[in-house]
C-alpha atoms as a PDB file:
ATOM      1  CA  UNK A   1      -0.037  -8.889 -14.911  1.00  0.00           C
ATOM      2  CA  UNK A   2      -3.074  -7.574 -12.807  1.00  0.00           C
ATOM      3  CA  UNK A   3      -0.873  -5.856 -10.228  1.00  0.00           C
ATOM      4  CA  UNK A   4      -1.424  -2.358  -9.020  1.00  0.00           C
ATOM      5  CA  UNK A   5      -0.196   0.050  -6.379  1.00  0.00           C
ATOM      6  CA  UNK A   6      -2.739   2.871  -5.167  1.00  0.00           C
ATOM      7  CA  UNK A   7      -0.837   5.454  -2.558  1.00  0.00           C
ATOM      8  CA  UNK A   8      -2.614   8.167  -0.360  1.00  0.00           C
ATOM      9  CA  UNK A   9      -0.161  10.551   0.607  1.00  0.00           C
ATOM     10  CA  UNK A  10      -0.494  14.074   2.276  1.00  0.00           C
ATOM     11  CA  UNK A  11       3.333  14.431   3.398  1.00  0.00           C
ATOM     12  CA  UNK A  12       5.051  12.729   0.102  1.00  0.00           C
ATOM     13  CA  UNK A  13       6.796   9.549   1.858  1.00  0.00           C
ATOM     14  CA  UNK A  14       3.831   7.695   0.319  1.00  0.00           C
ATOM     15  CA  UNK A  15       4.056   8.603  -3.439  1.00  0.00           C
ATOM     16  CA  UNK A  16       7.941   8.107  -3.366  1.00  0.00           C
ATOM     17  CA  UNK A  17       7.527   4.373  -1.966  1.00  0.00           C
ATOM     18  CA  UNK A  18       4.715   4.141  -4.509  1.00  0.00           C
ATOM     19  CA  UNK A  19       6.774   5.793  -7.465  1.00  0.00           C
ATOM     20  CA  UNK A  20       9.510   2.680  -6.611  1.00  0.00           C
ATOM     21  CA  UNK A  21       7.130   0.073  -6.543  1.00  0.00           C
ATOM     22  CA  UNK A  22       5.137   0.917  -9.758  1.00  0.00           C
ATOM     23  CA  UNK A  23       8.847   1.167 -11.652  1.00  0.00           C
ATOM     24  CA  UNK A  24       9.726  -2.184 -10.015  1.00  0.00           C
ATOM     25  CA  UNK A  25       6.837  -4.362 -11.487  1.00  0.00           C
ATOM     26  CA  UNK A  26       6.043  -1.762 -14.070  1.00  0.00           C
ATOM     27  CA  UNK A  27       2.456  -1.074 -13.547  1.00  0.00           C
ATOM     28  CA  UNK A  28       0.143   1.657 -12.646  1.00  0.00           C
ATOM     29  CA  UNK A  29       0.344   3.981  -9.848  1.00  0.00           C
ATOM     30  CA  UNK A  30      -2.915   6.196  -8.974  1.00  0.00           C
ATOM     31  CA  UNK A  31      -3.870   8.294  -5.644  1.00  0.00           C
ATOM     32  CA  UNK A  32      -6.577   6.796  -3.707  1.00  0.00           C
ATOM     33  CA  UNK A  33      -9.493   7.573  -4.595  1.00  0.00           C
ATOM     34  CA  UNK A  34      -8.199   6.639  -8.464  1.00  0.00           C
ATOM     35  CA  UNK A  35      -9.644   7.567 -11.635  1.00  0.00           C
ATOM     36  CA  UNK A  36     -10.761   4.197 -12.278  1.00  0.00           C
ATOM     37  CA  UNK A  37     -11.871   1.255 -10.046  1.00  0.00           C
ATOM     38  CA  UNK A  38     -10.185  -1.866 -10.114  1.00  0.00           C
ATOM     39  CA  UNK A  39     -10.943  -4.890 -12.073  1.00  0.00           C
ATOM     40  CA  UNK A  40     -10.506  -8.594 -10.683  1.00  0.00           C
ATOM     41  CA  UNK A  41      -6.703  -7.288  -9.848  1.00  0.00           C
ATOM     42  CA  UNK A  42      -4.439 -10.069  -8.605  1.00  0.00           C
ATOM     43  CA  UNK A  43      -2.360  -7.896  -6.419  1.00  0.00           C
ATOM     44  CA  UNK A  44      -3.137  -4.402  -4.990  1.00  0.00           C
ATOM     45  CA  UNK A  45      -0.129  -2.491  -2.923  1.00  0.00           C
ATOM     46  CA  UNK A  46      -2.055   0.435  -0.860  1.00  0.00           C
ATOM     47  CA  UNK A  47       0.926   2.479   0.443  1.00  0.00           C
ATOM     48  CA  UNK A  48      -0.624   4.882   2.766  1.00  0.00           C
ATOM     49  CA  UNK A  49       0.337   7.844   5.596  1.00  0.00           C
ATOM     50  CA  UNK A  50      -1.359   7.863   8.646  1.00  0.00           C
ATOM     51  CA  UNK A  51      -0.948  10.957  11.438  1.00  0.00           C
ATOM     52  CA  UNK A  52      -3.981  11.284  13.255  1.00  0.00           C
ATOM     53  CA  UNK A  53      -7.200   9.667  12.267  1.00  0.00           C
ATOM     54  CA  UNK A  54      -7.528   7.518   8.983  1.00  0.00           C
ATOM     55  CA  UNK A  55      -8.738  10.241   6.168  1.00  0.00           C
ATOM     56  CA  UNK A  56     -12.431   9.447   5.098  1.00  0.00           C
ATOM     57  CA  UNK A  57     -11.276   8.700   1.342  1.00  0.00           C
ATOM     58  CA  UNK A  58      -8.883   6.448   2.568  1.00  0.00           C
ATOM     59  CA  UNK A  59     -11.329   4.428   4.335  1.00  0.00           C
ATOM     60  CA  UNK A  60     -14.626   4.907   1.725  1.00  0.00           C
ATOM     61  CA  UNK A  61     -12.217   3.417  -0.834  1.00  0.00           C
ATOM     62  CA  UNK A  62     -11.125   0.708   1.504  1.00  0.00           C
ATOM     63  CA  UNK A  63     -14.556  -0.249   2.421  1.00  0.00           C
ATOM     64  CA  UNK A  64     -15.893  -0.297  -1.235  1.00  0.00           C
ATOM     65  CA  UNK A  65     -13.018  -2.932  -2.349  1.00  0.00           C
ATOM     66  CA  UNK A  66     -14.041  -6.497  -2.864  1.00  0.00           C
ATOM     67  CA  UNK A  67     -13.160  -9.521  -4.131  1.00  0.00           C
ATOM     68  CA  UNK A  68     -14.152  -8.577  -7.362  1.00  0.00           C
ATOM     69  CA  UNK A  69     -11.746  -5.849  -7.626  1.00  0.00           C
ATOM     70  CA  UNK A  70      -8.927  -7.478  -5.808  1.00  0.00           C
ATOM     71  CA  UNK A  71      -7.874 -10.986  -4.635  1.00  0.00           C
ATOM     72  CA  UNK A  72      -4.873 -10.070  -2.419  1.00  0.00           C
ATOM     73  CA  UNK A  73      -3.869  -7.033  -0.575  1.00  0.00           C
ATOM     74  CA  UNK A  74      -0.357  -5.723   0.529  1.00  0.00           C
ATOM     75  CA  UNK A  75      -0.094  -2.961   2.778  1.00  0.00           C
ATOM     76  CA  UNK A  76       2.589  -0.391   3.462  1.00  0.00           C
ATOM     77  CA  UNK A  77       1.876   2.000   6.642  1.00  0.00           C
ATOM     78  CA  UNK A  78       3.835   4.972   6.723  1.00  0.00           C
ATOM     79  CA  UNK A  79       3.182   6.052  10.571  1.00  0.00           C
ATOM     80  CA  UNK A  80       5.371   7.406  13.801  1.00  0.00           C
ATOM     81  CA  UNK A  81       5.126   4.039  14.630  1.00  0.00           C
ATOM     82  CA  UNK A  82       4.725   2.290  11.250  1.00  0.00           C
ATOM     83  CA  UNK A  83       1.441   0.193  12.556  1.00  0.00           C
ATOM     84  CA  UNK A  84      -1.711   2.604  13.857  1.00  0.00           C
ATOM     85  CA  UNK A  85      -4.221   1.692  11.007  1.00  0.00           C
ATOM     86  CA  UNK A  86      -3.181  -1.779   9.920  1.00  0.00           C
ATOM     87  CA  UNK A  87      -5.982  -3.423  11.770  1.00  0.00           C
ATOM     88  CA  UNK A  88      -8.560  -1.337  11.105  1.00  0.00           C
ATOM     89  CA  UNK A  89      -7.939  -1.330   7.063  1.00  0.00           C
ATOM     90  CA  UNK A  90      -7.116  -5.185   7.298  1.00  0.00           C
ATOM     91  CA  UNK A  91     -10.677  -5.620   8.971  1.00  0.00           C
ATOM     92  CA  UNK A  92     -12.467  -3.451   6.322  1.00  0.00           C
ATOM     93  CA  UNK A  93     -11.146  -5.735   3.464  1.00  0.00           C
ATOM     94  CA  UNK A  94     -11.060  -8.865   4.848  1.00  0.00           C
ATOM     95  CA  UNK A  95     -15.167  -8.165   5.931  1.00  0.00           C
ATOM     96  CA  UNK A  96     -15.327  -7.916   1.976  1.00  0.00           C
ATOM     97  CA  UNK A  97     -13.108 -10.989   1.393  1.00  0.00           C
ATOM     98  CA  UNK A  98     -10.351  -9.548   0.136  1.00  0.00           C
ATOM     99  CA  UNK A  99      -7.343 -11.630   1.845  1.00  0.00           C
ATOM    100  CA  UNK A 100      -4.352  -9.213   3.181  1.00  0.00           C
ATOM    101  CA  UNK A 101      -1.387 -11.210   1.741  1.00  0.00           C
ATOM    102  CA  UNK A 102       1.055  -9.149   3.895  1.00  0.00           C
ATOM    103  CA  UNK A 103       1.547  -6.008   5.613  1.00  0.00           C
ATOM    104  CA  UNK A 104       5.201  -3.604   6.164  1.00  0.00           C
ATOM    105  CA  UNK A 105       5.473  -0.708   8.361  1.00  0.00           C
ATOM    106  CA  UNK A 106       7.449   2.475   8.187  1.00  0.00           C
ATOM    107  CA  UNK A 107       8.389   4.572  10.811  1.00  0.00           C
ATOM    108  CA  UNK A 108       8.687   8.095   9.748  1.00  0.00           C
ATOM    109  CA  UNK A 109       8.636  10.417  12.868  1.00  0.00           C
ATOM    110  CA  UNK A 110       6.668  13.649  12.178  1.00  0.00           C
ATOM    111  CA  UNK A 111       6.204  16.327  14.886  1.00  0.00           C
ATOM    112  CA  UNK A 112       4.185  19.580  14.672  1.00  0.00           C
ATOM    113  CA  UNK A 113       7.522  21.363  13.884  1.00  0.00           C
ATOM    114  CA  UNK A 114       9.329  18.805  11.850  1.00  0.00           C
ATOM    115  CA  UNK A 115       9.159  16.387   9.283  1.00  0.00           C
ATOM    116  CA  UNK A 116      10.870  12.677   9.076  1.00  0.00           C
ATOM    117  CA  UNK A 117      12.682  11.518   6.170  1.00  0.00           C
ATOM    118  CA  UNK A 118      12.387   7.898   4.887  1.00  0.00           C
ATOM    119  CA  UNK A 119      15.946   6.639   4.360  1.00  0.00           C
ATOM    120  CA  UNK A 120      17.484   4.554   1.683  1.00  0.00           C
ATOM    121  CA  UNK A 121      16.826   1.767   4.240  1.00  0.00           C
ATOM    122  CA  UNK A 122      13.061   2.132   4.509  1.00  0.00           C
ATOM    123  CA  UNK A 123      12.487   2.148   0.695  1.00  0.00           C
ATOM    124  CA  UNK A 124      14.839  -0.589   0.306  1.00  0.00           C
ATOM    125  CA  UNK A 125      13.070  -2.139   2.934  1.00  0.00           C
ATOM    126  CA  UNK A 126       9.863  -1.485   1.475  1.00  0.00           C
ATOM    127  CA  UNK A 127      10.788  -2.870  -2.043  1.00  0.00           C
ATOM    128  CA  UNK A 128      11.854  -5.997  -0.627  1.00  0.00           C
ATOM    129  CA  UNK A 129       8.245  -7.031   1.081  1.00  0.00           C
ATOM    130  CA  UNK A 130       6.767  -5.921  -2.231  1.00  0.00           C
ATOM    131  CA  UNK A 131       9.348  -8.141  -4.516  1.00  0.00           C
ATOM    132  CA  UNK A 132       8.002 -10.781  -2.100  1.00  0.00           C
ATOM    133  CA  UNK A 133       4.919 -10.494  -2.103  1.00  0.00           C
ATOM    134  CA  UNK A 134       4.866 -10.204  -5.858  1.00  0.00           C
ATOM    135  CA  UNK A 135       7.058 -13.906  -6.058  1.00  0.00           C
ATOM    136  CA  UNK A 136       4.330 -15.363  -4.134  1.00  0.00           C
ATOM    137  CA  UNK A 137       1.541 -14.316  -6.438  1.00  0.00           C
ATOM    138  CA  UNK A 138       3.075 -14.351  -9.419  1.00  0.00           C
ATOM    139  CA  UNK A 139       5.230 -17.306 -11.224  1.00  0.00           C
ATOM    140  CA  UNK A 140       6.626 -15.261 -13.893  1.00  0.00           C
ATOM    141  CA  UNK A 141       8.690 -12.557 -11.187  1.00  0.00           C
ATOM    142  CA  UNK A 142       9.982 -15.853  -9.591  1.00  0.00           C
ATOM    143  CA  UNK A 143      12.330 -16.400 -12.171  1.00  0.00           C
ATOM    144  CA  UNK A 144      13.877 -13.106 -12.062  1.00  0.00           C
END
């Protein structure tokens, strides 16, 4: 399988979607930027955080990917409103032809003083759009 999921997490909601998602399909899991580039993967999940502006690695690493190290990318926004970099990540790959095969959002709300939780819900939520988008990619998971 040539399926992947890179997270970028400052807070932790991130890595715990991420830690589901690489046990679901059984593949890697690395931080953005990763150790190693990707090679002519079938499926990349990026399952990112975004308060404030999009972090610089984030977005070097999304605007070196291209079709030659993925053909499809999923991704999972982790935001107070679960879609405030979407579009602008979307754009970055897709001006690299890299097709986004489907995106989720997640509201977590963070203040200054506090900090969100994801629920049960979110992650199951958040499993199920992967499990999907996997299916659609891949013949073998349809049978399962």
């Amino acid at each position: 399988m040539k399926l992947q999921v890179f997270l970028y997490s400052k807070y932790g909601y991130a890595q715990r979607i991420a830690d589901e998602l690489s046990g679901m399909f059984r593949c890697k899991c690395d931080q953005i930027p990763p150790a190693y580039q990707c090679n002519k993967e079938k499926l990349i999940f990026i399952v990112y955080e975004k308060y404030g502006k999009l972090d610089k690695k984030l977005v070097n690493y999304m605007q070196e990917m291209d079709s030659n190290k993925a053909q499809n990318i999923a991704f999972i926004e982790i935001s107070n409103t679960g879609n405030e970099g979407l579009d602008e990540l979307g754009s970055m790959v897709k001006a690299n032809k890299v097709n986004v095969c489907g995106t989720h959002s997640i509201s977590v709300k963070k203040g200054l003083f506090s900090k969100g939780q994801l629920t049960d819900e979110q992650i199951n939520g958040a499993k199920k759009f992967a499990d999907e988008q996997g299916k659609a990619l891949f013949d073998f998971l349809r049978n399962k």
